[in-house]
Protein backbone atom coordinates (compact mmCIF):
# COMPACT_ATOMS: atom_id res chain seq x y z
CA UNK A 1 -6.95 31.57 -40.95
CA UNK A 2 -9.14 28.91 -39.17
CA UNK A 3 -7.08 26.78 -36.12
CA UNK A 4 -8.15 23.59 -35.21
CA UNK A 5 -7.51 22.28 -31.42
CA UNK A 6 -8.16 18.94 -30.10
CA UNK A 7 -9.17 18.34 -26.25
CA UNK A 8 -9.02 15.45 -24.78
CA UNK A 9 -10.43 14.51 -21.14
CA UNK A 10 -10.85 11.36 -19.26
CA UNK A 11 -15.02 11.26 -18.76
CA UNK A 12 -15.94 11.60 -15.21
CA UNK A 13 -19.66 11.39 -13.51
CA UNK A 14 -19.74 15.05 -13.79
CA UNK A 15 -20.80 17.93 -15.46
CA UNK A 16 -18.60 18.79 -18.36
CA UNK A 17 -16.11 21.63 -18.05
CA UNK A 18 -16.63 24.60 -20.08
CA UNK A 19 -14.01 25.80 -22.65
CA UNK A 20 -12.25 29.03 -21.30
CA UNK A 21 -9.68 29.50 -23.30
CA UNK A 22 -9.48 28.54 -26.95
CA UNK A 23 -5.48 28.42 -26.74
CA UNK A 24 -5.47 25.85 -23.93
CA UNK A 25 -4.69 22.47 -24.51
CA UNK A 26 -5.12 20.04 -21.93
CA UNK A 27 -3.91 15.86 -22.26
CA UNK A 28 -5.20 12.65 -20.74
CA UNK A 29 -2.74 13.34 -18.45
CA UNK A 30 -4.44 16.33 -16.71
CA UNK A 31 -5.86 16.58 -13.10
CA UNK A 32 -8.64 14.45 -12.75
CA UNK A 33 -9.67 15.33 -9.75
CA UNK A 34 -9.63 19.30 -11.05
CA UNK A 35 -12.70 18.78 -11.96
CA UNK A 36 -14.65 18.20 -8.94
CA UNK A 37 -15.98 20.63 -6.29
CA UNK A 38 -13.31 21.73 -4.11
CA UNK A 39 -15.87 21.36 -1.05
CA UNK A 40 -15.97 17.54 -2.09
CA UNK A 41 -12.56 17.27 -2.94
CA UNK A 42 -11.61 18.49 0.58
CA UNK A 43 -14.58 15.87 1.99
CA UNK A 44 -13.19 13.38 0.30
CA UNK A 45 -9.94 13.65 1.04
CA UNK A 46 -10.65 14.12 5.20
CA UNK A 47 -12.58 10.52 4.95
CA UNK A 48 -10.18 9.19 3.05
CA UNK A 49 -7.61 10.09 6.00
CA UNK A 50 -9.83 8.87 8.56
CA UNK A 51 -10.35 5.38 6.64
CA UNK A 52 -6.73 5.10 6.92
CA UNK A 53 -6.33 6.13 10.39
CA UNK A 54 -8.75 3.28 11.38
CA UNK A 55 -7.62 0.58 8.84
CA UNK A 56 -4.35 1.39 10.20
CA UNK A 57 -5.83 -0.13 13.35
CA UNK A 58 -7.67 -3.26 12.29
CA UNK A 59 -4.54 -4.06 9.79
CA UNK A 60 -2.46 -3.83 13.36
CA UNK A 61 -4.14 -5.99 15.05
CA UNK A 62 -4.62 -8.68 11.74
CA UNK A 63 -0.70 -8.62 11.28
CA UNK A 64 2.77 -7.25 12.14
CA UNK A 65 3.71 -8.08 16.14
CA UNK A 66 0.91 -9.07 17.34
CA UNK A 67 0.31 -11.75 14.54
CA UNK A 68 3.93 -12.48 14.57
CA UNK A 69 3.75 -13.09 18.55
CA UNK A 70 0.89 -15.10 18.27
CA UNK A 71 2.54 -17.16 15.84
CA UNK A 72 5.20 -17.71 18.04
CA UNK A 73 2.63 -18.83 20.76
CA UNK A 74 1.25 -21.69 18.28
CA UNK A 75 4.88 -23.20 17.74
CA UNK A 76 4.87 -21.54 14.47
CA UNK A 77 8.67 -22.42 12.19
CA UNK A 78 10.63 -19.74 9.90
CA UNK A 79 9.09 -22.14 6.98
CA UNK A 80 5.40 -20.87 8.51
CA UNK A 81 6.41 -17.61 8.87
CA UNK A 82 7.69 -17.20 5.37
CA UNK A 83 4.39 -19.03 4.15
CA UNK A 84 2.44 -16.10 6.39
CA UNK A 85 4.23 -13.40 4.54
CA UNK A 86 4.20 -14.39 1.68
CA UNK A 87 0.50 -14.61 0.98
CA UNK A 88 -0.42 -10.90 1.09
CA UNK A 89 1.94 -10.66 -2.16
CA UNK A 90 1.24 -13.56 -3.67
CA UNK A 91 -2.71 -13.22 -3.59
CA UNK A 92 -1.74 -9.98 -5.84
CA UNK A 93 -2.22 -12.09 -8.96
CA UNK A 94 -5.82 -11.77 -8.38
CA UNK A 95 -5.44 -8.09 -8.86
CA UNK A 96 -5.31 -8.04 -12.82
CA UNK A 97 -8.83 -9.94 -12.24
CA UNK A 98 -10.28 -7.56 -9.78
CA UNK A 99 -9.48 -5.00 -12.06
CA UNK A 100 -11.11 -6.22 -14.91
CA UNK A 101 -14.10 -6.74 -12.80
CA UNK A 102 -13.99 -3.38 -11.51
CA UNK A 103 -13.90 -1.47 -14.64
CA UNK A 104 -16.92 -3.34 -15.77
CA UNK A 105 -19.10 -2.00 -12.61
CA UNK A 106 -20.69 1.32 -12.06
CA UNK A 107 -19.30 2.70 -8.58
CA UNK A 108 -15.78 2.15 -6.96
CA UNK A 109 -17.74 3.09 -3.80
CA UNK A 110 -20.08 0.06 -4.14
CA UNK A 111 -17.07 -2.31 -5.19
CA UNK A 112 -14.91 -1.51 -2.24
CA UNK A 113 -17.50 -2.04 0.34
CA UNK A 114 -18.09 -5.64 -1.15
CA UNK A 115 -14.43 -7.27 -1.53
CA UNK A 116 -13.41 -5.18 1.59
CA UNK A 117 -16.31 -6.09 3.56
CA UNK A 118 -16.28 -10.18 2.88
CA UNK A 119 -12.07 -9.47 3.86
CA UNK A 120 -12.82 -8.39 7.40
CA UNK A 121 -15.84 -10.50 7.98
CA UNK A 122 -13.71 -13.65 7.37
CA UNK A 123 -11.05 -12.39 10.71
CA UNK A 124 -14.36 -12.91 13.03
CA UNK A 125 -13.92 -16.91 11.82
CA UNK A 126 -10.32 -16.24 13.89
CA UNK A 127 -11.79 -15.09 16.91
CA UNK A 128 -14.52 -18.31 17.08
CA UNK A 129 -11.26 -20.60 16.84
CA UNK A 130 -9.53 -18.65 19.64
CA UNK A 131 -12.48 -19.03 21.80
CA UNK A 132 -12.38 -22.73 20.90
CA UNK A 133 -9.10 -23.45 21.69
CA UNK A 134 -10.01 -22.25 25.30
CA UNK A 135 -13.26 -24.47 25.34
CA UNK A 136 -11.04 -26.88 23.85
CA UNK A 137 -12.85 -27.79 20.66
CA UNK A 138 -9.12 -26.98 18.56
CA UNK A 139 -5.83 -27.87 19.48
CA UNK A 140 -2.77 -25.28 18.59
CA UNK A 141 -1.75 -26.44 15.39
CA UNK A 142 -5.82 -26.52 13.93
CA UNK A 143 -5.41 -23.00 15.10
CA UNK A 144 -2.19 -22.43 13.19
CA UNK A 145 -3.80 -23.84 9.90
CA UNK A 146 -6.93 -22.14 10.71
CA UNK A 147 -4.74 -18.97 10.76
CA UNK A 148 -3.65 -19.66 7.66
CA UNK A 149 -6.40 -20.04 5.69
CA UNK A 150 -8.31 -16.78 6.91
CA UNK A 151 -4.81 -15.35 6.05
CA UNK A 152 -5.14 -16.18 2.50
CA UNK A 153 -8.93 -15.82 2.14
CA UNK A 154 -8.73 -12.38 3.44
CA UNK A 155 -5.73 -11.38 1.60
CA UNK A 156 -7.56 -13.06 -1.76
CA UNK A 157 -10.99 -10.83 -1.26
CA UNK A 158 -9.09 -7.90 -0.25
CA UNK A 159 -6.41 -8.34 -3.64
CA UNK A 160 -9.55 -8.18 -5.92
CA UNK A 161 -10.56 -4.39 -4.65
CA UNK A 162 -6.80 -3.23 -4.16
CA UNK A 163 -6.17 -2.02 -7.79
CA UNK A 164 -9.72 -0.14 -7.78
CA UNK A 165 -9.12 1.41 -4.56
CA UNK A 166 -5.94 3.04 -5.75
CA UNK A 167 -7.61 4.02 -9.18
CA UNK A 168 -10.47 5.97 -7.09
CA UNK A 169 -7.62 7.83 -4.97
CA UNK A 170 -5.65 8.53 -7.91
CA UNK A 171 -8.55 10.22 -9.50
CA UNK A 172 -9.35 11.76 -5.87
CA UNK A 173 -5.95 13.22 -4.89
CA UNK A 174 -5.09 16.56 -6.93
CA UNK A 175 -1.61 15.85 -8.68
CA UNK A 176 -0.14 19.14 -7.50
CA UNK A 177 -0.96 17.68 -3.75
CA UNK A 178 0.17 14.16 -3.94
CA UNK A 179 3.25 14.32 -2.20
CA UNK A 180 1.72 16.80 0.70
CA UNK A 181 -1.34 14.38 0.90
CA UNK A 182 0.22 11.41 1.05
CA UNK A 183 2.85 12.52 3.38
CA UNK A 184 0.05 13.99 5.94
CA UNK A 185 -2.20 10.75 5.31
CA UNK A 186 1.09 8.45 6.04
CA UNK A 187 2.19 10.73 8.98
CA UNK A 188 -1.80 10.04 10.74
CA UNK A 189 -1.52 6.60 10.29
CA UNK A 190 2.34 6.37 11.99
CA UNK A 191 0.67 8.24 14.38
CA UNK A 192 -2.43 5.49 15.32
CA UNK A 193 0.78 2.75 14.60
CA UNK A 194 2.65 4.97 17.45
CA UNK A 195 -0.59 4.75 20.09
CA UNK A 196 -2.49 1.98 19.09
CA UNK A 197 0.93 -1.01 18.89
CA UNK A 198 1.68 -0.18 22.33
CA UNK A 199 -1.72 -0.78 24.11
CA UNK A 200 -2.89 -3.12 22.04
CA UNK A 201 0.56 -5.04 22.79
CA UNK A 202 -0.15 -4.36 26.48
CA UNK A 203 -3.63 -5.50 26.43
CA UNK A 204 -2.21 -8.67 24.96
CA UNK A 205 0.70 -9.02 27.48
CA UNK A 206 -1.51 -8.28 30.57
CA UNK A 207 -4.55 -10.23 29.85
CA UNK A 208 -5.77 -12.41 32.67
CA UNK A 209 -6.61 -14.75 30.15
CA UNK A 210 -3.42 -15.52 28.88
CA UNK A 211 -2.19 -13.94 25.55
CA UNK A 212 -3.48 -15.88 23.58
CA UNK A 213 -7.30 -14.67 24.57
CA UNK A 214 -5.91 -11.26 24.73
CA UNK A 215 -5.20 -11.58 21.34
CA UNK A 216 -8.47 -12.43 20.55
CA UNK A 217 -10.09 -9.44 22.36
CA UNK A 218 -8.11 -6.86 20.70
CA UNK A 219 -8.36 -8.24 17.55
CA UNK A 220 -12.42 -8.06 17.47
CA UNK A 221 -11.64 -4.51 18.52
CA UNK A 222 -9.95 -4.21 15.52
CA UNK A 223 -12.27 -5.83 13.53
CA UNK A 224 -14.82 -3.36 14.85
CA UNK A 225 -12.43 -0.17 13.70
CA UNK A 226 -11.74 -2.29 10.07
CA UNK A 227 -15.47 -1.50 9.52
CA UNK A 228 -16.00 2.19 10.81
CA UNK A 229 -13.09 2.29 8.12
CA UNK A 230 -15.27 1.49 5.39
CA UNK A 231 -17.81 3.49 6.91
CA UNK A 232 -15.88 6.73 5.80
CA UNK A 233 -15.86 5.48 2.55
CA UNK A 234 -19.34 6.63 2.09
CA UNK A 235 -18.37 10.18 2.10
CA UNK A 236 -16.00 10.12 -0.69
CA UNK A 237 -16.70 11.51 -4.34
CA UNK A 238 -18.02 8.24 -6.00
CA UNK A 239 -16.31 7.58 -9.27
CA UNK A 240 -17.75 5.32 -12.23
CA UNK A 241 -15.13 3.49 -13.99
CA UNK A 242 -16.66 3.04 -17.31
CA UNK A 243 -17.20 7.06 -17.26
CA UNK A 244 -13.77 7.34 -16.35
CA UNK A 245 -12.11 5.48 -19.25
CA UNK A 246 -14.52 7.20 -21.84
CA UNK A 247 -12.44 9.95 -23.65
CA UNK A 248 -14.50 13.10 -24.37
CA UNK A 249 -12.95 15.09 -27.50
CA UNK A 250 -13.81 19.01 -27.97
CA UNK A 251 -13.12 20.02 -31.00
CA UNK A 252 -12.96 23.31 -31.15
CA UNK A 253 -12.95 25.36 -34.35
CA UNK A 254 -12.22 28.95 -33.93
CA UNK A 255 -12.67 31.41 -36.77
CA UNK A 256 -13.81 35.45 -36.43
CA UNK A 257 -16.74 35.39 -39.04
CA UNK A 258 -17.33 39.44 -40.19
CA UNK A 259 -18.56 40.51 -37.25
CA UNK A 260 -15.35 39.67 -35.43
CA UNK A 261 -17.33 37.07 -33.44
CA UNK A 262 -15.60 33.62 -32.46
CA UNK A 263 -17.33 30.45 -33.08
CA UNK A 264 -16.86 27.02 -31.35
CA UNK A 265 -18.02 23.52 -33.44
CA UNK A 266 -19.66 20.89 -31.40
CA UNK A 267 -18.29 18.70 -28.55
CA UNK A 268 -17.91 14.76 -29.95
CA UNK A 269 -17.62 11.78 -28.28
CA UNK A 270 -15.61 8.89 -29.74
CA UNK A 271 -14.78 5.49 -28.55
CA UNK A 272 -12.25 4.99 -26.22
CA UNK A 273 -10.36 2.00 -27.79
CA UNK A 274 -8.82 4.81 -30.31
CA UNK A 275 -7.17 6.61 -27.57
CA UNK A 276 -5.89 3.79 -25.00
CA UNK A 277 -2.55 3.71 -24.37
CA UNK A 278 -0.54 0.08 -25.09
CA UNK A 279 0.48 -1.29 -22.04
CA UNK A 280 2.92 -3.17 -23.47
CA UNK A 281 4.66 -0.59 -25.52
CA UNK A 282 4.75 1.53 -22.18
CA UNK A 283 8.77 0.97 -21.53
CA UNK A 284 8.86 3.32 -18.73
CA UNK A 285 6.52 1.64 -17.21
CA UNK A 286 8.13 -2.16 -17.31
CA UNK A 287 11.40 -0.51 -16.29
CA UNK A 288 9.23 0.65 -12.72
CA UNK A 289 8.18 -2.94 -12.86
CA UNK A 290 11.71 -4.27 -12.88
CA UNK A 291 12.61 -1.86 -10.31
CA UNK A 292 9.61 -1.85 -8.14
CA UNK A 293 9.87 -6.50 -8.30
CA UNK A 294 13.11 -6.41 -8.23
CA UNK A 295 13.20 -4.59 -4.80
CA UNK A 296 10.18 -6.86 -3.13
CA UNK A 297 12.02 -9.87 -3.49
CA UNK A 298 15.15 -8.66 -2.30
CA UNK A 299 13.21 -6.50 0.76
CA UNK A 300 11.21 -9.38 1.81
CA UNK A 301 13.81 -12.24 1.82
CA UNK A 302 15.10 -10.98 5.32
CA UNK A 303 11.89 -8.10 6.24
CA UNK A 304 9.34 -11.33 7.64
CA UNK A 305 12.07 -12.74 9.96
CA UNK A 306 13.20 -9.65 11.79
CA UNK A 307 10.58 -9.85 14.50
CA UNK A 308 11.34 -13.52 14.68
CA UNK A 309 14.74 -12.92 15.27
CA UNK A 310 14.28 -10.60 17.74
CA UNK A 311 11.42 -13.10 19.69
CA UNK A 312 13.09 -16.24 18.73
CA UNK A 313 17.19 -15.80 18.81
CA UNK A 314 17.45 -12.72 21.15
CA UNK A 315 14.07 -13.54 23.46
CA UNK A 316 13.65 -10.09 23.21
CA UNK A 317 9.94 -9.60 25.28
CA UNK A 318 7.05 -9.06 22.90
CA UNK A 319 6.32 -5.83 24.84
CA UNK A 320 10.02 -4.67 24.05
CA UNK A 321 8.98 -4.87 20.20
CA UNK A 322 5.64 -3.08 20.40
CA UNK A 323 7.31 -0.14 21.59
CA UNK A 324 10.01 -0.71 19.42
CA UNK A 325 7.60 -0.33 16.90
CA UNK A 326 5.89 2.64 18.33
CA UNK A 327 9.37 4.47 17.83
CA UNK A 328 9.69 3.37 14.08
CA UNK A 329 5.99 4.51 13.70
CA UNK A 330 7.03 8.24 15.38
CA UNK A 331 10.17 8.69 12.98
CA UNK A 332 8.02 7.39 10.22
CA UNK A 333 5.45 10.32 11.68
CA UNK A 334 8.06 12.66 11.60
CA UNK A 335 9.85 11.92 8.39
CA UNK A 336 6.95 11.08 6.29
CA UNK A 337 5.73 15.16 5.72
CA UNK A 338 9.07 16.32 5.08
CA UNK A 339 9.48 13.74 2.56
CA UNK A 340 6.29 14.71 1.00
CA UNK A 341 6.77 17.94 0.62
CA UNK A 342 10.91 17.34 -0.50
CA UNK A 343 9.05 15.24 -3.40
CA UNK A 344 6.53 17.80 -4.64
CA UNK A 345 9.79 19.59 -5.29
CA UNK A 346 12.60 17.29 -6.48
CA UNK A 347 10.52 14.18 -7.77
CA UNK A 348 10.40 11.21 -6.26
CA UNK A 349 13.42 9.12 -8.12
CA UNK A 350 15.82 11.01 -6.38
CA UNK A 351 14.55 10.14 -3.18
CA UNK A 352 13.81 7.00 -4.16
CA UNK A 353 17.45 6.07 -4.72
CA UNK A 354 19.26 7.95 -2.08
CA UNK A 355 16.83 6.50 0.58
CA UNK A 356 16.89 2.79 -1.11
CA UNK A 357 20.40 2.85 -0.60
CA UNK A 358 19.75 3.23 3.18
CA UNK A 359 17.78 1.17 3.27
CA UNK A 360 19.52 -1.51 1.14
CA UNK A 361 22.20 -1.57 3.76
CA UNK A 362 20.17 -1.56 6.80
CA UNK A 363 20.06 -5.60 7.54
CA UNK A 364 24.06 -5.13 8.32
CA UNK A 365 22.66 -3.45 10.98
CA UNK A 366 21.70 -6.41 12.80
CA UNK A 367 25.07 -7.75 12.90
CA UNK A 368 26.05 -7.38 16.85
CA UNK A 369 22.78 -6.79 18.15
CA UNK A 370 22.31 -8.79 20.96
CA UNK A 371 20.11 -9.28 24.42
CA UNK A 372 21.97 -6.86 26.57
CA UNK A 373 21.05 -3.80 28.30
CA UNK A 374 22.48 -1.37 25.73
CA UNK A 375 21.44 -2.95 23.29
CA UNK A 376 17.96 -2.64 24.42
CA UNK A 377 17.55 0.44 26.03
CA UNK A 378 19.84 1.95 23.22
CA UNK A 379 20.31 0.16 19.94
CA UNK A 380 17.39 -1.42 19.34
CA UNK A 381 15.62 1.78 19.68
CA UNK A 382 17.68 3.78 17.58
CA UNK A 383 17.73 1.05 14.72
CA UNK A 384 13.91 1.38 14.74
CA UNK A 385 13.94 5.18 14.57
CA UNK A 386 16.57 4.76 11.96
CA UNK A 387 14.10 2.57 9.51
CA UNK A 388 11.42 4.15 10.18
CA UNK A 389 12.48 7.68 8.80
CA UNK A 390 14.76 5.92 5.92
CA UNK A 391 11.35 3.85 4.85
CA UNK A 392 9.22 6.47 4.76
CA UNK A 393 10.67 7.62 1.77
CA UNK A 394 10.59 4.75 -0.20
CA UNK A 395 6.78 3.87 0.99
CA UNK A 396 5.46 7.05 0.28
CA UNK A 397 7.96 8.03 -3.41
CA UNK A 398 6.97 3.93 -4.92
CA UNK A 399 3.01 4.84 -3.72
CA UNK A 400 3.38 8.35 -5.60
CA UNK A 401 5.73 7.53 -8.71
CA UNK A 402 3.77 4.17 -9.83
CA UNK A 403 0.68 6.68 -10.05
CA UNK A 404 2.69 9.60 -11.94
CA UNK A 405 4.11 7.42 -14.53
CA UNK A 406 0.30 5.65 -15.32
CA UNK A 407 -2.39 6.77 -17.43
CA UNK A 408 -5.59 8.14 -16.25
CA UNK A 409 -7.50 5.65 -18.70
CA UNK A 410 -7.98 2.04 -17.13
CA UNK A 411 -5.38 2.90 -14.57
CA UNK A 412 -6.69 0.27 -12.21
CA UNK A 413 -5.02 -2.06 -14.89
CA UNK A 414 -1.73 -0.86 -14.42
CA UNK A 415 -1.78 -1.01 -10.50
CA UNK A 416 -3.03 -4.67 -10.94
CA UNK A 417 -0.21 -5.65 -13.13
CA UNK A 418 2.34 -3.79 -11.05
CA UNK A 419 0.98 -5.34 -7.51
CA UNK A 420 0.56 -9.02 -9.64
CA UNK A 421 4.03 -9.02 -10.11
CA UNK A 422 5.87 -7.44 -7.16
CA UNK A 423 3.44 -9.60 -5.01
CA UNK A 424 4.68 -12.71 -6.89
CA UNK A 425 8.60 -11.69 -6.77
CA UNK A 426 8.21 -10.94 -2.84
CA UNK A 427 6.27 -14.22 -2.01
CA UNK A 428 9.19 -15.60 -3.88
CA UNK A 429 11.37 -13.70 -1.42
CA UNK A 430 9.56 -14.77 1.72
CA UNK A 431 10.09 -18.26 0.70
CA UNK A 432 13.35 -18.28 0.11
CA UNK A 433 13.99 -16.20 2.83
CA UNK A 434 12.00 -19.18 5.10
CA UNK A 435 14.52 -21.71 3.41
CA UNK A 436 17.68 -20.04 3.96
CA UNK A 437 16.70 -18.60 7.23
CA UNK A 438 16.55 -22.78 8.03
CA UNK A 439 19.93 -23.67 6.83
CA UNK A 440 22.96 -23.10 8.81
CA UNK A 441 25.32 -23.48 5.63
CA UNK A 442 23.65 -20.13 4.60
CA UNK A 443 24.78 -18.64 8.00
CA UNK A 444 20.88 -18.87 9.54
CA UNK A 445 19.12 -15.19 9.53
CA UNK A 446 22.38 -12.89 9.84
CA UNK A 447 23.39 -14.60 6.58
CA UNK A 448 20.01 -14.02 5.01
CA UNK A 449 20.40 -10.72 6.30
CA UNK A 450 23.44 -9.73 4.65
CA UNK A 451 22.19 -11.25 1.12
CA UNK A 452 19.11 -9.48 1.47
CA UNK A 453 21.35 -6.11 1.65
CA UNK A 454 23.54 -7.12 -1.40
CA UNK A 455 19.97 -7.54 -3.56
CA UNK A 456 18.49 -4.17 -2.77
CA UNK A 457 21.44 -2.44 -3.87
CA UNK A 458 21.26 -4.12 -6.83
CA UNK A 459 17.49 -3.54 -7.53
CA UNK A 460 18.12 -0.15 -7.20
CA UNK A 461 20.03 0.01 -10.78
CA UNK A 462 16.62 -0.69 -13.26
CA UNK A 463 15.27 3.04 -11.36
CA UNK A 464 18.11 4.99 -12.52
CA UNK A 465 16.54 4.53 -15.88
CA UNK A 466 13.23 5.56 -15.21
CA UNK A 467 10.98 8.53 -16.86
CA UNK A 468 9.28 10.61 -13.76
């Protein structure tokens, strides 16, 4: 009796896989990236390491410390600094519309290079007002604003390539390897965070110039490394999103005629509206999304104003906090493997929720800390070794579950509706953070602290619910 089997594939740039085995059934689920050369799969991956290692660079000296110091030398408030941290999330509404615009072009490689490209260009504008500043063309708080905008501008250009970016290493990374791969990727970059903060905080310290010019020197050095980043790109498998949301259909008819010979009907292409998933019916997927916003805006009403607490309220020296942050960068090195590999084997929910409950409680922390010798030499340290192994895990399971629980097809959709709204809820946070963080009735940071801790425990509750 005659069997009919239905194969379905997501279309790739490729040549199409031969049929080995009439009894195997693969989804639109299966490994994309299975059906590329392992040579280029291995190539691909190895650039797409070393384009982390140095954007891991330029985004160090664009942001964290050093951004947050320089702030501090411009007379920035908690109000600013809220405003600061809040636009990288809230620019993530432009990612439904840089995925739309992505899906209709013909290369990811192509795409990247352009939004990514204009986003580093702009932090040279930063640079010529630094140098002004010393000629004295700007005062400080033109600066500040200046800041500001190339902040947001750069944030808005890079927002439209995010959600393709992360579509291209979806299809890249072999599912079986995600947790490995990501964990050795995140562990190189912890590593350049665990060299690079320190110098490039001593280089800003120790400038003749002052620090403010020393800022300005190491971040064109990091502009420089932002584009050898993008250089790597170029040796990546391209992939071209309209191929990769067509749907190819074998259908494969197998019958022994008398000869006892199997035949196979032809291959048939159909349109890929019939097979795309509803995005809206996808209730696994909004109950991630309640999670994953839920968690951003209770994360990042205290996260912004820990470095300013430590500057600010404990005058703790800037040097202090770069290697403070080289230490969180070397547990996160250390932790960030063994979490990898603990996810290709468990899943990452469970990980997810025993580390988010560390992590949830963490701001309590804070309480007691203070500008003393043992606090310095001892606690501070260990608090920064302490979240930097806890938030490895939750980095590296929310990167690998929001691709497991996605479709192949228009996947750069999904990541653009999950960043659009976790960017909005933790903008939201920032700025209430910056509010709260200004009123003593609130109890200043340490209460903002302790609030923070209460909401991530109770973000946690929408994951218990979802489908790995």
């Amino acid at each position: 009796m005659d069997s009919v089997q239905v194969k379905i594939v997501p279309s790739l740039n490729l040549e199409i896989p031969q049929i080995d085995s009439l009894t195997t059934v693969l989804s639109s689920e299966s490994k994309s990236s299975s059906r590329f050369p392992k040579n280029a799969i291995r190539t691909s991956l190895q650039a797409c390491t070393l384009d982390a290692i140095f954007a891991t660079i330029f985004s160090i000296t664009t942001g964290g410390i050093l951004l947050s110091n320089f702030l501090v030398e411009l007379d920035a408030s908690p109000v600013v600094f809220g405003l600061l941290s809040s636009i990288p999330m809230l620019v993530n509404l432009i990612q439904p519309l840089g995925a739309y615009i992505s899906e209709h072009t013909t290369s990811r490689f192509q795409y990247s290079m352009l939004v990514y490209g204009i986003s580093r260009l702009l932090w040279l504008i930063l640079v010529i007002g630094i140098l002004g500043v010393g000629w004295g063309l700007i005062n400080s708080q033109q600066l500040l604003i200046l800041t500001l905008v190339i902040v947001f501008l750069s944030h808005l250009s890079g927002g439209l390539g995010s959600a393709s970016w992360m579509s291209w290493l979806a299809i890249i990374v072999p599912r079986s390897l995600r947790g490995r791969y990501f964990g050795i990727r995140n562990s190189a970059t912890s590593l350049t965070n665990l060299l690079c903060i320190p110098l490039a905080g001593l280089a800003v310290s120790h400038w003749y110039g002052g620090t403010r010019q020393g800022y300005g020197v190491v971040l064109f050095v990091g502009i420089v490394f932002g584009f050898i980043s993008l250089g790597c790109q170029y040796f990546k498998v391209d992939v071209n999103p309209q191929l990769q949301n067509t749907c190819i259909v074998y259908s494969s008819v197998s019958s022994k005629n008398e000869l006892g010979e199997i035949t196979i009907s032809d291959m048939v292409s159909i349109p890929q509206k019939q097979w795309d998933d509803n995005i809206w019916k996808n209730s696994n997927f909004w109950i991630f999304i309640l999670y994953f916003s839920l968690w951003m805006l209770a994360f990042n009403l205290c996260a912004p104003f820990v470095n300013l607490y430590l500057l600010e309220t404990l005058n703790v020296d800037v040097g202090w906090l770069t290697l403070y942050s080289s230490l969180q960068a070397g547990a996160n090195l250390l932790m960030v493997v063994l979490w990898g590999k603990l996810a290709d084997k468990v899943g990452n929910r469970p990980i997810l929720i025993f580390a988010g409950i560390i992590v949830a409680v963490t701001p309590l922390l804070w309480f007691g800390i203070a500008n003393t010798s043992l606090d310095i030499w001892l606690w501070l340290p260990l608090l920064h070794i302490f979240i930097g192994g806890t938030g490895a895990a939750v980095d590296l399971c929310n990167n690998n579950m929001q691709i497991g629980i996605t479709p192949v097809r228009n996947q750069s959709i999904y990541f653009a509706i999950a960043a659009a709204i976790a960017g909005v809820t933790g903008a939201l946070g920032t700025t209430i953070g910056g509010f709260i963080a200004q009123s003593p009735q609130f109890g200043g940071l340490l209460g903002l602290f302790a609030f923070s801790s209460i909401l991530r425990l109770a973000a946690l509750i929408p994951l218990v619910f979802v489908q790995e």
